[in-house]
N, C-alpha and C. Protein backbone atom coordinates (compact mmCIF):
# COMPACT_ATOMS: atom_id res chain seq x y z
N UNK A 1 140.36 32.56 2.44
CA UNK A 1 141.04 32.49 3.71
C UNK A 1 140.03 32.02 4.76
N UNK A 2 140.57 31.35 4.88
CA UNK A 2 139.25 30.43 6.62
C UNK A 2 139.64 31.13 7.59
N UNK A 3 138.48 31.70 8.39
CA UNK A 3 139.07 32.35 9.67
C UNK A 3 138.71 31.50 10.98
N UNK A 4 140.26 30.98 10.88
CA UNK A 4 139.74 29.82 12.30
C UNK A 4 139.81 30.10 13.75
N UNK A 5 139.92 31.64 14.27
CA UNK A 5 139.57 31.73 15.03
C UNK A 5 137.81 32.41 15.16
N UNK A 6 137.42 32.77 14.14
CA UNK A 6 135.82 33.19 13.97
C UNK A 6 135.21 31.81 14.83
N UNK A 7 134.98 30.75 13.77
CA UNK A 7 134.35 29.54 14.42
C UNK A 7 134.78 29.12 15.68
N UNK A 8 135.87 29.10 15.89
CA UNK A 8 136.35 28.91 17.26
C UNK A 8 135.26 29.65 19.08
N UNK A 9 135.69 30.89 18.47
CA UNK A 9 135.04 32.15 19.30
C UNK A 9 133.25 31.71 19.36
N UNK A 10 132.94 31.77 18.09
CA UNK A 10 131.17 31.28 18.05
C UNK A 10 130.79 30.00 19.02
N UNK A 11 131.92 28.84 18.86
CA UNK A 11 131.14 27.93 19.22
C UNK A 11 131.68 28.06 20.60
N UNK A 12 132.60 28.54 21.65
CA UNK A 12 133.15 28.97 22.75
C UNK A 12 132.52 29.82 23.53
N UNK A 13 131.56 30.67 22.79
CA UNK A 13 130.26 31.50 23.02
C UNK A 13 129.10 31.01 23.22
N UNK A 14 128.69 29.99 22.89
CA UNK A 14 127.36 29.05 22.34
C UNK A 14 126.89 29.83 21.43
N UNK A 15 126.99 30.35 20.39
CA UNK A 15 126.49 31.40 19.34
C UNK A 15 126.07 31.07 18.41
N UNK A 16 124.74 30.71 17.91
CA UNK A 16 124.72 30.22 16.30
C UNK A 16 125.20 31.38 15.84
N UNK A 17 125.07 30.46 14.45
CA UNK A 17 125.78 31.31 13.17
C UNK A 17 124.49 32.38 12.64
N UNK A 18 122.99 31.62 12.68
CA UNK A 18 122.00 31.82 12.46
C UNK A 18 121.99 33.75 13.38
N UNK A 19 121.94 33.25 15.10
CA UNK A 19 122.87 34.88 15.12
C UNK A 19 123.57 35.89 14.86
N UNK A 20 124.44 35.64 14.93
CA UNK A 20 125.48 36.17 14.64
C UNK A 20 124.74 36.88 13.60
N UNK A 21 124.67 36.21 12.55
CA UNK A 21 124.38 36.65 11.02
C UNK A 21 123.25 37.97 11.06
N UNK A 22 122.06 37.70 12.14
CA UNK A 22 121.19 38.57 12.48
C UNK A 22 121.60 39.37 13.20
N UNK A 23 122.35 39.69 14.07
CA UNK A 23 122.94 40.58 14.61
C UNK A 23 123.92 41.58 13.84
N UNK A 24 124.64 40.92 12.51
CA UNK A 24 125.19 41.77 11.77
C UNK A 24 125.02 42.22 10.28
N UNK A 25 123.68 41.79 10.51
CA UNK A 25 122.72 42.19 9.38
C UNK A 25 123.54 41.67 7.82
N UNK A 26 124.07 39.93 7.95
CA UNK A 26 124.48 39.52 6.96
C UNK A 26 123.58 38.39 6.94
N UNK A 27 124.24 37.49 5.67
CA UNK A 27 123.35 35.99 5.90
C UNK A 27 123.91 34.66 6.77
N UNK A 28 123.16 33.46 7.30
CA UNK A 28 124.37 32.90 7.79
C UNK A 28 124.94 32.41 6.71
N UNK A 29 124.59 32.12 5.16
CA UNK A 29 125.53 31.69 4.99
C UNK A 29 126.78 32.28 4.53
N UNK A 30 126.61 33.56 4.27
CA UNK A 30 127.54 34.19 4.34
C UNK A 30 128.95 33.93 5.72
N UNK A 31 128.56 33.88 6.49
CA UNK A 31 128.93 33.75 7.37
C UNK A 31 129.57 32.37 7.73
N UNK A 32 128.79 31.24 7.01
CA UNK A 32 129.38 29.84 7.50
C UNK A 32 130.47 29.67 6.07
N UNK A 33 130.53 30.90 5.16
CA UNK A 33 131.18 30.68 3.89
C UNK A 33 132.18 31.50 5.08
N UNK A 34 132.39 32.48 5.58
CA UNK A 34 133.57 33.29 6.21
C UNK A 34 134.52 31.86 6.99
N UNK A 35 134.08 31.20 7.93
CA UNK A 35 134.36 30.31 8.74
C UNK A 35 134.89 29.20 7.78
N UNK A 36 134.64 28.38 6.62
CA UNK A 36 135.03 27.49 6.24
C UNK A 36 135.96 28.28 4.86
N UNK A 37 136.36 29.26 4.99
CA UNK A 37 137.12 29.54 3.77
C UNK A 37 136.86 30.32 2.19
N UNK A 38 135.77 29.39 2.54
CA UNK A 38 134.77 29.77 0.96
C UNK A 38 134.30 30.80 0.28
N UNK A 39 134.90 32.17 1.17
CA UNK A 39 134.56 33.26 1.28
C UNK A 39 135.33 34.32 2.09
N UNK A 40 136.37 35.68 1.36
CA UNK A 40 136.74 36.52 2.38
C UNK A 40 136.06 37.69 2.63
N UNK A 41 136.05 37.97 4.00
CA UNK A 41 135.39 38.87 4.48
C UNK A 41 135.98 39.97 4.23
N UNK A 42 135.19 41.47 3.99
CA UNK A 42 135.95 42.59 3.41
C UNK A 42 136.64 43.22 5.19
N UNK A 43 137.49 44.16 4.89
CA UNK A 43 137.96 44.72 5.82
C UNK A 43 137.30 45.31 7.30
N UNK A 44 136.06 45.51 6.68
CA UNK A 44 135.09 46.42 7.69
C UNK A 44 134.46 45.59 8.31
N UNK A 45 134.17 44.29 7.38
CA UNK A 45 133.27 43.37 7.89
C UNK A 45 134.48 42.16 9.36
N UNK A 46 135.62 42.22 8.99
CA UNK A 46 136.37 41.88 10.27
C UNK A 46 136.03 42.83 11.08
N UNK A 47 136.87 43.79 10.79
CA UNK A 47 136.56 44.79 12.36
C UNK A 47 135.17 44.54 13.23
N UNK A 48 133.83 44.75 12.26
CA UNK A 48 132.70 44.22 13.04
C UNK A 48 132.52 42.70 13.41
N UNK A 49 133.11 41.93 12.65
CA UNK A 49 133.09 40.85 13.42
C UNK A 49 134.15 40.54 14.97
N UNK A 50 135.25 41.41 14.97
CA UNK A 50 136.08 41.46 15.77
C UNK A 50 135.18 42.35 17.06
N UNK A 51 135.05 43.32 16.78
CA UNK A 51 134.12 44.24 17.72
C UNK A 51 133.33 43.16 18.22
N UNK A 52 132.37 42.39 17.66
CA UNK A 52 131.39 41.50 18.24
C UNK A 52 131.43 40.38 19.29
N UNK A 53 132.82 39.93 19.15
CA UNK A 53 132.82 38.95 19.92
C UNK A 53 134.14 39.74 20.62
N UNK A 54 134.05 40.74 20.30
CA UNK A 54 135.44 41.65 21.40
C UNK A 54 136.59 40.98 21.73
N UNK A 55 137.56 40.53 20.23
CA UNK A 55 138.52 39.93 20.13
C UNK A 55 139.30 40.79 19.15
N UNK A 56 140.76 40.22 18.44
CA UNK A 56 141.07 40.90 18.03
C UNK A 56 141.36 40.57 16.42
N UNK A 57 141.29 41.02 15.37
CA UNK A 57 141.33 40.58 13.92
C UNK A 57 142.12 39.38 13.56
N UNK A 58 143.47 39.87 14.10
CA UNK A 58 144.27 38.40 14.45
C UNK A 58 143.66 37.10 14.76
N UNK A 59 142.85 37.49 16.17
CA UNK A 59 142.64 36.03 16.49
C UNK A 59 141.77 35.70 15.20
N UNK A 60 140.59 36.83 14.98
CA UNK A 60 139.74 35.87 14.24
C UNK A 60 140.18 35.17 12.46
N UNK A 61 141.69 36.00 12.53
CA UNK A 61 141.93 34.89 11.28
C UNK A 61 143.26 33.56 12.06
N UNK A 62 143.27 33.71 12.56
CA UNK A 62 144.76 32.36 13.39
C UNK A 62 144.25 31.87 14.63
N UNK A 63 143.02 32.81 14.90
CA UNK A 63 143.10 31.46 16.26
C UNK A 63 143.47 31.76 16.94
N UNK A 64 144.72 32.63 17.33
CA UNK A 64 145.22 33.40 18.77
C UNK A 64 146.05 34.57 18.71
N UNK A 65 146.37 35.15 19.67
CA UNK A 65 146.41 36.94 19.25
C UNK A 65 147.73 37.01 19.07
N UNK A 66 148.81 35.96 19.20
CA UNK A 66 150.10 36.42 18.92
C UNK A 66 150.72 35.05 18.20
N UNK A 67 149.97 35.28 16.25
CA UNK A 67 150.16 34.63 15.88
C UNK A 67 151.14 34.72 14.22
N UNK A 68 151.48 36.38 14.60
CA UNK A 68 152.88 36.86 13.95
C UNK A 68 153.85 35.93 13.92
N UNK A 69 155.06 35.25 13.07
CA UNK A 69 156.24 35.19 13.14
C UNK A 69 157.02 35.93 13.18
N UNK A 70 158.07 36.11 13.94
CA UNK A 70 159.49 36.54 14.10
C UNK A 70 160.02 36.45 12.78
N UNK A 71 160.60 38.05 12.98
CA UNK A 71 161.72 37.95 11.67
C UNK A 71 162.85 37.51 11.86
């Protein structure tokens, strides 16, 4: 699953990834694997990525916070 609002948020921040990654005591490439798909992030590891850039899980997998469909 690509989380396209993760990359979004980073580069909207000026944030390397190289950060980020040090700040959450992962690797970047872990991290540039979260962003391009190549890799899903476990449950805990959203929330802290959500906490970090103080958004919400949603965005960081769609991109924007009300990105539910209607039943």
């Amino acid at each position: 699953m690509e989380l396209i609002g993760l990359k979004e948020i980073r580069k909207q921040r000026n944030v390397t990834q190289q950060k980020v990654a040090l700040d959450l005591a992962i690797s970047r490439e872990a991290l540039s694997y979260y962003e391009n798909g190549r890799r899903s992030p476990d449950v805990d590891m959203l929330v802290k990525l959500a906490d970090y850039f103080n958004v919400t899980v949603d965005f960081l997998i769609f991109g924007s916070e009300n990105s539910r469909k209607s039943k």
